[in-house]
Protein backbone atom coordinates (compact mmCIF):
# COMPACT_ATOMS: atom_id res chain seq x y z
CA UNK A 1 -4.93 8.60 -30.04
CA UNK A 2 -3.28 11.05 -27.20
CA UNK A 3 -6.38 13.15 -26.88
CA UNK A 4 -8.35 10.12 -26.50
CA UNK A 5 -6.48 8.45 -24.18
CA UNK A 6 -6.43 11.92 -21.75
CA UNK A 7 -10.17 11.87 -22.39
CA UNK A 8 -10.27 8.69 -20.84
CA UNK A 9 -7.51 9.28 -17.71
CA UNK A 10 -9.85 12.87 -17.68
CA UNK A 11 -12.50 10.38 -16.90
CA UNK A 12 -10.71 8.35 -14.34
CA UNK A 13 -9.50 11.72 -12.26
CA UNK A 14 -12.92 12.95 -11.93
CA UNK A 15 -14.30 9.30 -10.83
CA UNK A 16 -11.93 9.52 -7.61
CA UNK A 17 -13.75 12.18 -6.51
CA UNK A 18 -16.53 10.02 -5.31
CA UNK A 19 -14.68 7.23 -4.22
CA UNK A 20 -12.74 10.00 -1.92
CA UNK A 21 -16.20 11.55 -0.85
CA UNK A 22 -17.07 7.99 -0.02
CA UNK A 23 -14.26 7.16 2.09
CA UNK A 24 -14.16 10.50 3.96
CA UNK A 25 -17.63 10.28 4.59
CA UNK A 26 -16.86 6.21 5.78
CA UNK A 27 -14.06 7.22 7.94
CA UNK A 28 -15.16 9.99 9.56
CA UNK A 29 -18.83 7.72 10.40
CA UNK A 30 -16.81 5.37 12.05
CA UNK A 31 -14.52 8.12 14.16
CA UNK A 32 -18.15 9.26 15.50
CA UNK A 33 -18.80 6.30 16.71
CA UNK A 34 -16.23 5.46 18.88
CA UNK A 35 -16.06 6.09 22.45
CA UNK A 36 -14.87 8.86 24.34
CA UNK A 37 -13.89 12.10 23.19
CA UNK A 38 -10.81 14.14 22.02
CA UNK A 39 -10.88 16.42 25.32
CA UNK A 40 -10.89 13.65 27.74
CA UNK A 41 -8.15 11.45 25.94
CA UNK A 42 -5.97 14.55 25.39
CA UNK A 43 -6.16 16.60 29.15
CA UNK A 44 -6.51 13.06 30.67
CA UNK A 45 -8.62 11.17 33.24
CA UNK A 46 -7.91 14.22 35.81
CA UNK A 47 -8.97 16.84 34.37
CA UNK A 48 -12.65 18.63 35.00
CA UNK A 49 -15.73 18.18 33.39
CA UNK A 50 -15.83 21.73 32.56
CA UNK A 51 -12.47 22.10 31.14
CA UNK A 52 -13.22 19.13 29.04
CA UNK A 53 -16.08 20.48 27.49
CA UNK A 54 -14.60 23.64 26.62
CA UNK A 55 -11.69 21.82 24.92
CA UNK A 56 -13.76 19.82 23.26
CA UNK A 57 -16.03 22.86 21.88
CA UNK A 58 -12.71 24.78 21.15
CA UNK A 59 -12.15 21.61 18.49
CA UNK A 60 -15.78 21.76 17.54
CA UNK A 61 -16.63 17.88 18.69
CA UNK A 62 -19.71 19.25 20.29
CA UNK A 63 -21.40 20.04 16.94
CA UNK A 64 -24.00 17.40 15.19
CA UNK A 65 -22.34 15.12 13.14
CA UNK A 66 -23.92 16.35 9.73
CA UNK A 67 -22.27 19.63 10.66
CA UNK A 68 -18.85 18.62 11.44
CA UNK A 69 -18.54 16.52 7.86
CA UNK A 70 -19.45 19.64 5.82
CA UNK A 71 -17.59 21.87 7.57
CA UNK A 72 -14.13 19.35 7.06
CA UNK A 73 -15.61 18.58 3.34
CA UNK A 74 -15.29 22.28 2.66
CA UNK A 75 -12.24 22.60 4.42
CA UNK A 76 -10.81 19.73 2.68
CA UNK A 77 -11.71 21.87 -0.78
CA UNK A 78 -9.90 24.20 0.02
CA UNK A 79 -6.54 22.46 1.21
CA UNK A 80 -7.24 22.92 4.49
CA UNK A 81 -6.40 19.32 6.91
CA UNK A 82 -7.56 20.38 9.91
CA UNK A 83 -5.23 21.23 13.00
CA UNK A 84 -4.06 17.83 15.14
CA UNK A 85 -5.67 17.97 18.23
CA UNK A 86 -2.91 16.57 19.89
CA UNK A 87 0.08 18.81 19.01
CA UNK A 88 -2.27 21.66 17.70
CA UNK A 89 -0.20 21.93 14.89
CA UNK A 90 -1.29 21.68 10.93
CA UNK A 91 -1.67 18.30 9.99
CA UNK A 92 0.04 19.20 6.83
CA UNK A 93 2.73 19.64 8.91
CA UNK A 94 2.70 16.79 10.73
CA UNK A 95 1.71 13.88 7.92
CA UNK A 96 5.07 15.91 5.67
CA UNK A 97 7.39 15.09 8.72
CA UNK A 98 5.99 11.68 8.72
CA UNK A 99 5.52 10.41 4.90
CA UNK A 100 9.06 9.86 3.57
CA UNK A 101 9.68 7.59 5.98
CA UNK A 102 6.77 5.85 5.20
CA UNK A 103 7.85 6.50 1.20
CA UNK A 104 11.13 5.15 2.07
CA UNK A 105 10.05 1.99 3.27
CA UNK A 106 7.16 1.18 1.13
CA UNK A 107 9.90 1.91 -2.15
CA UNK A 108 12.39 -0.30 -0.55
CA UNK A 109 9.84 -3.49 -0.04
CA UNK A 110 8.18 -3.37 -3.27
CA UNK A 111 11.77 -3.38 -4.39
CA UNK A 112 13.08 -6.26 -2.50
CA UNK A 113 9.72 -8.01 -3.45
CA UNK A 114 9.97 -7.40 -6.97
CA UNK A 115 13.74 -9.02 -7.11
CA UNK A 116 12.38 -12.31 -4.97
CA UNK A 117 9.14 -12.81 -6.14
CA UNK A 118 9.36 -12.64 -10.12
CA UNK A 119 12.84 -14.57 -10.21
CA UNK A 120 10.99 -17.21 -7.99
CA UNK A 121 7.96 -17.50 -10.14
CA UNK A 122 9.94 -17.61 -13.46
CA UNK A 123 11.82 -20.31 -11.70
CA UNK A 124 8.66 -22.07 -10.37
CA UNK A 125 7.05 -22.21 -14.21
CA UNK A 126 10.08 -23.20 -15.75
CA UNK A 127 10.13 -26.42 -13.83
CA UNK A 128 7.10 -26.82 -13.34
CA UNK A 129 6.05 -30.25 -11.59
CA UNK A 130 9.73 -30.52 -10.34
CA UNK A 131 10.75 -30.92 -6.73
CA UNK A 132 12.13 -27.27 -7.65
CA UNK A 133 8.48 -25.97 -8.64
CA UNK A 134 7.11 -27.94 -5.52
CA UNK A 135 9.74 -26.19 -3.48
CA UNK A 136 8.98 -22.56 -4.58
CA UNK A 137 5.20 -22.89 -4.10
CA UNK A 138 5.52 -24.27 -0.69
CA UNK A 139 7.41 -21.41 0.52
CA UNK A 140 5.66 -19.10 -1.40
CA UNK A 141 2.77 -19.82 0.48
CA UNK A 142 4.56 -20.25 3.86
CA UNK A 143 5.30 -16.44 3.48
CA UNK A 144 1.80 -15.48 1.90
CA UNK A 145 0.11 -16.82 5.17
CA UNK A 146 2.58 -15.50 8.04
CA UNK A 147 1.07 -12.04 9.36
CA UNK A 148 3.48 -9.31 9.05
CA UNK A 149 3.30 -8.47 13.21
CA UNK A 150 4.31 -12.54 14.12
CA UNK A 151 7.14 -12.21 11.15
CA UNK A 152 8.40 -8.94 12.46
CA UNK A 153 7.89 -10.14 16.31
CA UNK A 154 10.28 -13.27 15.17
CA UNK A 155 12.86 -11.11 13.01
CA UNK A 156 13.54 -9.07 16.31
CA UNK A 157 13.78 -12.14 18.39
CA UNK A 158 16.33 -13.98 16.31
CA UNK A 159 18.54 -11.23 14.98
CA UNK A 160 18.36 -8.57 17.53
CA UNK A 161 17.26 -10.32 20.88
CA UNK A 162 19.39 -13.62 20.32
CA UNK A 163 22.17 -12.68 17.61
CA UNK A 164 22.61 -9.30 18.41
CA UNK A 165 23.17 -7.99 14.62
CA UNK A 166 20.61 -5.57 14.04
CA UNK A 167 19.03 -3.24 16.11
CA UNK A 168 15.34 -3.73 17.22
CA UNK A 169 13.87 -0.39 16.31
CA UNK A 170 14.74 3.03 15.01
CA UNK A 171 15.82 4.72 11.50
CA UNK A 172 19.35 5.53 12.53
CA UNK A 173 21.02 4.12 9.76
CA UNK A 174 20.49 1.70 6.65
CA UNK A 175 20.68 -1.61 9.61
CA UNK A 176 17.40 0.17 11.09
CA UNK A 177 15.68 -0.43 7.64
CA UNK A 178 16.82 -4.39 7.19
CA UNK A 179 13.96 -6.20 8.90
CA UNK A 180 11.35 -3.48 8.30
CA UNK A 181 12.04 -3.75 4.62
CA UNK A 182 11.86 -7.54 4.79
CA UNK A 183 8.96 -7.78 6.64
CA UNK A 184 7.03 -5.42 4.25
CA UNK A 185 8.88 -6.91 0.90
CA UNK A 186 8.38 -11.35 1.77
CA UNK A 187 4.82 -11.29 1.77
CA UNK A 188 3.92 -9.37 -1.03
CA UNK A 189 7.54 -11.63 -3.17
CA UNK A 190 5.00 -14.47 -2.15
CA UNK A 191 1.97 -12.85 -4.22
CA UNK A 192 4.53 -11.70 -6.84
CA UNK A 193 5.78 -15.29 -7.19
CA UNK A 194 2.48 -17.02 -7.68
CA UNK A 195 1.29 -14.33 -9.87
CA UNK A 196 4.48 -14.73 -12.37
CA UNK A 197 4.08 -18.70 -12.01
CA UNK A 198 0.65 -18.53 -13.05
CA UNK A 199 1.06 -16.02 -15.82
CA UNK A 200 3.92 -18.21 -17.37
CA UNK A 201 2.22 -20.97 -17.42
CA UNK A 202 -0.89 -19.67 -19.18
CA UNK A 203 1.35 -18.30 -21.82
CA UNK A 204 3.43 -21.44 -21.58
CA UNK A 205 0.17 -23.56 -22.93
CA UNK A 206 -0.60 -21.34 -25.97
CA UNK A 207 -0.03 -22.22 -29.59
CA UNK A 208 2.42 -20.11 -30.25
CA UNK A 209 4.90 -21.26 -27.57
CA UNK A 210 4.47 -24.84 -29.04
CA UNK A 211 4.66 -23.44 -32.55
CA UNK A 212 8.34 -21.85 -31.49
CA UNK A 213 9.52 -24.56 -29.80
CA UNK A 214 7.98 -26.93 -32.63
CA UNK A 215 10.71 -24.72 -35.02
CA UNK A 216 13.51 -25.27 -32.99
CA UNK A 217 14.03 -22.14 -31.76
CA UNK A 218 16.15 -22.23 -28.14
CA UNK A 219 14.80 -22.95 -25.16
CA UNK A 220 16.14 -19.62 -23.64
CA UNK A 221 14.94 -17.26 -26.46
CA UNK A 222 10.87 -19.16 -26.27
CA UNK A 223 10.83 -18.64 -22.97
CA UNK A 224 12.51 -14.91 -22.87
CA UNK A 225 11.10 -13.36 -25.68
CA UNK A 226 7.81 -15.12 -26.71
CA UNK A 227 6.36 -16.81 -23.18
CA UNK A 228 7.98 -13.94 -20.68
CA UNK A 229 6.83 -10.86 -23.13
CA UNK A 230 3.23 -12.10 -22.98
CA UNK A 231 3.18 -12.75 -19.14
CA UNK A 232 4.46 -9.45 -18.38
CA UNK A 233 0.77 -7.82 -18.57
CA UNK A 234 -0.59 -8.74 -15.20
CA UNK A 235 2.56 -8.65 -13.38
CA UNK A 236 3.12 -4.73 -14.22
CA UNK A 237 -0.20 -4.23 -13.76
CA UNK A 238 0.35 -5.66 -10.02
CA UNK A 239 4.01 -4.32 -10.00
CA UNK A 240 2.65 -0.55 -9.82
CA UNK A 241 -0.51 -0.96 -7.34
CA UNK A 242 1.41 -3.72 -5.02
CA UNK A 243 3.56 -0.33 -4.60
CA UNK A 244 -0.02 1.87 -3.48
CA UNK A 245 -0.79 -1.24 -1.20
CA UNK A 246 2.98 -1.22 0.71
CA UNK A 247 2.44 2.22 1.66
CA UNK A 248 -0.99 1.42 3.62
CA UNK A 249 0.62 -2.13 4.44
CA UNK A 250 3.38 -0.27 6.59
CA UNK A 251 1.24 -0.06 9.35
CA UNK A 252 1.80 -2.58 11.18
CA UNK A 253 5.48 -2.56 10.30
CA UNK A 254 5.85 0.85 11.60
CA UNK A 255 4.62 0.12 14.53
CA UNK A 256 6.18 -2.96 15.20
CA UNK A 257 10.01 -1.37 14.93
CA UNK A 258 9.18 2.27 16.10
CA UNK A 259 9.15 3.90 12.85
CA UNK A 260 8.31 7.01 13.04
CA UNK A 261 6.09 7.21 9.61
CA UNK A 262 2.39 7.36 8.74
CA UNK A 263 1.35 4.10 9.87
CA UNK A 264 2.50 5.44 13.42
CA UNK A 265 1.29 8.16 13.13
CA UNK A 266 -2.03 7.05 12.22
CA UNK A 267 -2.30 4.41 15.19
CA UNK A 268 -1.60 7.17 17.68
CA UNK A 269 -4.30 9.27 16.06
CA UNK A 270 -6.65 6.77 16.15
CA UNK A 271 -5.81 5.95 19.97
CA UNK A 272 -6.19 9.78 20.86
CA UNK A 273 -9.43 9.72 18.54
CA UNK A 274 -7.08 12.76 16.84
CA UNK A 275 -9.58 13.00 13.80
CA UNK A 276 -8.08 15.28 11.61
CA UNK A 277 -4.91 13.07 11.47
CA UNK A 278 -6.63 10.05 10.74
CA UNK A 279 -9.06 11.58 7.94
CA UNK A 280 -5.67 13.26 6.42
CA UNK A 281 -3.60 9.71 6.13
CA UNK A 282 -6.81 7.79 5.37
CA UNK A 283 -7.97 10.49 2.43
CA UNK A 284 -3.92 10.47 1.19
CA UNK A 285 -3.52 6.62 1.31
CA UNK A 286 -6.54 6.28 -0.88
CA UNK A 287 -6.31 8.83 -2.87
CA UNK A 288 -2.72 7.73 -3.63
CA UNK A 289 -3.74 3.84 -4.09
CA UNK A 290 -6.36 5.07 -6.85
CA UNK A 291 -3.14 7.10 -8.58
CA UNK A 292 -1.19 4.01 -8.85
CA UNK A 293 -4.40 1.61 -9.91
CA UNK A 294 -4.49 4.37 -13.40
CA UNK A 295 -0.82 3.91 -13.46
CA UNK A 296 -1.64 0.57 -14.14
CA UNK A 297 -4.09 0.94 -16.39
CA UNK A 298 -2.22 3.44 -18.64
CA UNK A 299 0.65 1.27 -18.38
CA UNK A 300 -1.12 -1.64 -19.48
CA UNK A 301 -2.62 -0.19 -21.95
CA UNK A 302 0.58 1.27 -23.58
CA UNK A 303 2.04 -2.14 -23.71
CA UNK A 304 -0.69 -4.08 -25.04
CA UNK A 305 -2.90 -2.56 -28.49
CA UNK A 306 -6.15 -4.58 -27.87
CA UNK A 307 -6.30 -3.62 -24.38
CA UNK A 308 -5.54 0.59 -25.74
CA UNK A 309 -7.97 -0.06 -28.22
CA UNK A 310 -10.78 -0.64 -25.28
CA UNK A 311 -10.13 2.42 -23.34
CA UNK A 312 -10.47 4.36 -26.29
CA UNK A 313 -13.73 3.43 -26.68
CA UNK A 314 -14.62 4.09 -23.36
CA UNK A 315 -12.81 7.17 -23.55
């Protein structure tokens, strides 16, 4: 069974090579195409046309676009990120200075969404039709439709602007990380609750629930060990990627309270049109996002047979 499933996780590895092809290729398109150039943005509005140009074919801009993709493709082959044209340092360099605080938050969110969101669904399906139930779902979907920026924006206005309890930006200490990690963890709780709701009460309606609770068994042990078990497949499944999607989700977060991680870092990039910064966070966001989605998979499949059974066979 072992060699079979690494057949099939073989498979998997070698299909993210195209989907990390496709994005570089997508990126890197859309970097072409937008205005100005790295010389300009970096020397400034001042400087000469000449020294601009000669910046600018220093970085190799100048070259036709088919030229400049192959060259980074075969660069990227071989490790190689590019240097930022900004600091003219390694963008290794720069995106390892930046990630763990990136790592840090994302960990901490899908944390404090995990401990909100699945209590609140279990809650939501146990009493379900109650004012309790209609309680949970409302403000589960109060927090699924608030954007993260007008959440954050409001966070600093009430507890840093008007209470004066937590400070509005930095990662000095664990106060710096409350309102970052809340921001990142209450909407994603809100897609964790209505997941577990839903997934409780589909289990809820089978036969066998009604067959346990038609034996008498206690309330607590149907819902724990023969409703809970079974709804447990599509909420690990989202557990692990929700984590993948926090750490492209800081973004905005980052930016919003001065963070100092990759979500800064790629704005800034993007701003200075910095291209081998934003090809290196892009390529690592979605290259890590397709890690976690197999995590899934192989986790899902360890838990359930039928499902193991399937990737066999495509294995």
């Amino acid at each position: 069974m072992f060699s079979e499933m690494n057949k099939y996780i073989a498979k998997r590895l070698v299909m993210m090579i195209p989907i990390v092809l496709g994005v570089t290729f997508l990126v890197f398109f859309i970097m072409s195409l937008l205005p100005g150039d790295p010389g300009r943005m970096i020397l400034g509005m001042g400087a000469k046309a000449e020294d601009v140009a000669a910046y600018n074919h220093r970085l190799g801009v100048d070259r036709p676009f088919l030229v400049r993709l192959v060259s980074y493709i075969g660069d990227l082959m071989h490790g190689d990120f590019g240097i930022s044209y900004r600091s003219m340092r390694p963008v290794s360099e720069e995106i390892a200075a930046c990630f763990p605080y990136t790592l840090k938050l994302a960990f901490a969110g899908s944390i404090v969404a995990y401990l909100i969101g699945i209590p609140l669904g279990l809650f939501s399906a146990i009493h379900q039709n109650s004012p309790l139930d209609f309680g949970g779902t409302f403000v589960s979907m109060l927090l699924a439709s608030i954007p993260q920026f007008w959440l954050g924006l409001m966070m600093i206005l009430l507890f840093s602007l008007h209470w004066k309890i937590l400070p509005t930006s930095g990662i000095g200490s664990f106060r710096n990380y409350i309102m970052p990690v809340l921001v990142t963890a209450l909407p994603e709780a809100a897609i964790m609750s209505r997941l577990t709701r839903t997934s409780m009460l589909d289990c809820i309606s089978q036969d066998y629930v009604r067959t346990a609770r038609a034996k008498g068994l206690p309330r607590a042990k149907v819902i724990w060990k023969h409703t809970f078990k079974n709804a447990l497949l599509p909420i690990i499944s989202t557990l692990i990627t929700s984590f993948g999607v926090s750490l492209g989700g800081t973004v905005v977060v980052e930016n919003i309270f001065s963070i100092p991680g990759i979500g800064n870092l790629l704005l800034t990039a993007i701003k200075a049109k910095d291209v081998p910064i934003v090809m290196a966070c892009t390529i690592l966001l979605s290259l890590i996002y397709c890690i976690f989605i197999l995590l899934a998979d192989i986790a899902v499949a360890g838990i359930d047979p039928r499902i193991r059974q399937i990737y066999l066979k495509k294995g």
